[in-house]
Protein backbone atom coordinates (compact mmCIF):
# COMPACT_ATOMS: atom_id res chain seq x y z
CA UNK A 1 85.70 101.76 -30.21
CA UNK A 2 89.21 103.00 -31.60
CA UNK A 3 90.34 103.35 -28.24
CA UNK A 4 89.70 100.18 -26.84
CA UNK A 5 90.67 98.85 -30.14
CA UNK A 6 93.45 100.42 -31.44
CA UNK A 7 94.54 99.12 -35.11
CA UNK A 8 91.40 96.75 -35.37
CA UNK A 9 92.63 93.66 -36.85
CA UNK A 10 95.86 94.35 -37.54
CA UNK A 11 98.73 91.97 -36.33
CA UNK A 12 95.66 89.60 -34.79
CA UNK A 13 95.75 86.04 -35.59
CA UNK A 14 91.73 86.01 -36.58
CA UNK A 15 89.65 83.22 -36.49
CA UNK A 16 90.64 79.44 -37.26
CA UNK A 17 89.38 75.74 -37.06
CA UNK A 18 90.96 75.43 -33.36
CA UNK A 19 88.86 79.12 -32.40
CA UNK A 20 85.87 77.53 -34.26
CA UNK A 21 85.54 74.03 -32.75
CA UNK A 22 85.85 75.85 -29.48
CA UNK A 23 83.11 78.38 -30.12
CA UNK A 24 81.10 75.88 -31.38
CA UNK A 25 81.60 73.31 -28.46
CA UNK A 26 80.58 75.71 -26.06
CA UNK A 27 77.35 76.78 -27.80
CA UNK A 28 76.17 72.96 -28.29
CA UNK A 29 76.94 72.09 -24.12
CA UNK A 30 75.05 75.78 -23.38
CA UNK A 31 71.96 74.88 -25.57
CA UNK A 32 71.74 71.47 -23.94
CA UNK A 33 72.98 71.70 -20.80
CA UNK A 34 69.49 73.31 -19.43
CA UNK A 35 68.28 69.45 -19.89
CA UNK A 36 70.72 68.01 -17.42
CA UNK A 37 70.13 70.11 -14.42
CA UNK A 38 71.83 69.06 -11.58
CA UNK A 39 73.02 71.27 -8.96
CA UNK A 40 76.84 71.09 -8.77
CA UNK A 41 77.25 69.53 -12.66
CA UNK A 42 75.28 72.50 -14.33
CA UNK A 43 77.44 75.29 -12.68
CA UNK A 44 80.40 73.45 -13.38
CA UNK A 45 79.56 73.03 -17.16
CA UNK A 46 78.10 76.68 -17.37
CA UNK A 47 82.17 77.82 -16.48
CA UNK A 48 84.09 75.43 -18.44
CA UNK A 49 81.62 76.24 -21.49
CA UNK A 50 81.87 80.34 -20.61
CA UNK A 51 85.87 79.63 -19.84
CA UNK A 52 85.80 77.97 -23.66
CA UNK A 53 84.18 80.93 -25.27
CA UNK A 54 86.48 83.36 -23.55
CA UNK A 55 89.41 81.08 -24.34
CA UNK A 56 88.40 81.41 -28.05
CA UNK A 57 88.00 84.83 -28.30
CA UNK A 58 91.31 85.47 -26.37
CA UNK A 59 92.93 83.21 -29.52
CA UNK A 60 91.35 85.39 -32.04
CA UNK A 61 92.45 88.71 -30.57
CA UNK A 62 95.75 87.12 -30.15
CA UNK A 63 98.79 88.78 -31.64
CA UNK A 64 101.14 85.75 -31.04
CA UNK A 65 100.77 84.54 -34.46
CA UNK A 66 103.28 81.70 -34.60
CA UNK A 67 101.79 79.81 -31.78
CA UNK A 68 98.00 80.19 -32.68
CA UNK A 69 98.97 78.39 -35.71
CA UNK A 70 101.12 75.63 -34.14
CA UNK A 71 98.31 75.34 -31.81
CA UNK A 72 96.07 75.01 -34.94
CA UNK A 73 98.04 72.56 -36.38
CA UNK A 74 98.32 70.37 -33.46
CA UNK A 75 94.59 69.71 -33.84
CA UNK A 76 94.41 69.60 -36.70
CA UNK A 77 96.28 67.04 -36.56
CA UNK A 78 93.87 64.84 -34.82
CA UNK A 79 90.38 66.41 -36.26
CA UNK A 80 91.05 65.96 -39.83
CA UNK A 81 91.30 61.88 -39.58
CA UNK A 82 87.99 61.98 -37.78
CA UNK A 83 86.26 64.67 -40.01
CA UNK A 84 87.41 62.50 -42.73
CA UNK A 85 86.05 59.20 -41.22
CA UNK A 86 82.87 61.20 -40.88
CA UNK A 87 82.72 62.11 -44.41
CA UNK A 88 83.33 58.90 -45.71
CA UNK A 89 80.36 57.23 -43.56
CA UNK A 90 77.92 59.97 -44.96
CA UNK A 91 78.78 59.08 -48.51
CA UNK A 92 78.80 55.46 -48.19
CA UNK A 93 74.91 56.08 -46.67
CA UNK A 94 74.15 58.41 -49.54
CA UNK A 95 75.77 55.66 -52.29
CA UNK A 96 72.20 53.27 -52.88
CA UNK A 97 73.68 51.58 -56.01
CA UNK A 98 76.87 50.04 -54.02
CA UNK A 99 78.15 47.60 -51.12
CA UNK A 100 81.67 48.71 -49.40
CA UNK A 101 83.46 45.32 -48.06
CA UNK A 102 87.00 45.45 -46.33
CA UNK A 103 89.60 43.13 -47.64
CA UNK A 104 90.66 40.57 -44.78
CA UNK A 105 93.89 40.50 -46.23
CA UNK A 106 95.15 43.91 -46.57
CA UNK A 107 92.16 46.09 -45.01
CA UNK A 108 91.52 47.66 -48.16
CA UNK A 109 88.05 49.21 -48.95
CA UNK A 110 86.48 47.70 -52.02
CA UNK A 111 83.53 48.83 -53.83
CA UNK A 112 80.81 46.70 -55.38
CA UNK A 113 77.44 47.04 -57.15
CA UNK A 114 74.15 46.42 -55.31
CA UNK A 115 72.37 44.31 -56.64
CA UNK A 116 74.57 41.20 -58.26
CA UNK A 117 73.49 38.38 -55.78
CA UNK A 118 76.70 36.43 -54.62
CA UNK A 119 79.96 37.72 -56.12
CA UNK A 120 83.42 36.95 -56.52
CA UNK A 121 85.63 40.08 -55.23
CA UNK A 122 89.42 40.31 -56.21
CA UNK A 123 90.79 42.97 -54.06
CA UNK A 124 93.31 45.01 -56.64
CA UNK A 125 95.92 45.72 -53.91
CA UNK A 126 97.01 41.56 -52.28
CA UNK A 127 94.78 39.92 -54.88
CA UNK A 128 93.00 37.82 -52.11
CA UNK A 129 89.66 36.66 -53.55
CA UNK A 130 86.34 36.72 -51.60
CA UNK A 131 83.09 35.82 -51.99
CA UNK A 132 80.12 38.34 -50.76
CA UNK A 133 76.82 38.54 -51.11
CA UNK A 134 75.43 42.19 -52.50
């Protein structure tokens, strides 16, 4: 293995969240592409999913450090919003003992307990009052 490896590791950029996502993509369209088989479509999704593996393997064994982590960043850039979005819907499902309401006025997220019948919300950022039910 040494000598189609030489130096394992050493001076590769390794895995990230870009190499990751990639991986990952690829293995979700490969387990469900066998549902979806058309003739032309299925061979074109079996490359671009075997052309994403091989893309983020190539990253990992890369030894141009400095760009595999701009790249990184770059989506980063864009996945975090949405990963936090996605977080923030999960715990709002989880939370039974409140009601989330958006202020009309500034957009802010405000936080009220279940169970109160009709309330009065201030919002703490514009002070615009409204009334909800809970």
């Amino acid at each position: 293995m040494n000598r189609f490896f030489p130096g394992g590791w050493n001076g590769r950029y390794g895995l990230d969240q870009l190499s990751i996502a990639m991986a990952a993509l690829s293995c979700f369209l490969s387990l469900f592409l066998p549902r979806y088989h058309r003739n032309g479509f299925f061979t074109l999704v079996s490359l671009f999913c075997a052309a994403l593996l091989l893309l983020a393997l190539w990253r990992t064994l890369s030894r141009d450090t400095s760009r595999r982590w701009a790249e990184n960043e770059k989506f980063l850039r864009y996945w975090n919003p949405i990963q936090q979005k996605i977080a923030c819907g999960w715990n709002r499902l989880r939370d039974r003992d409140h009601r989330y309401f958006r202020c009309p006025g500034c957009g802010q997220t405000l936080r009220v307990p279940k169970g109160r019948g009709t309330v009065r919300i201030t919002c703490p950022r514009c002070r615009q009052e409204i009334i909800r039910k809970t």
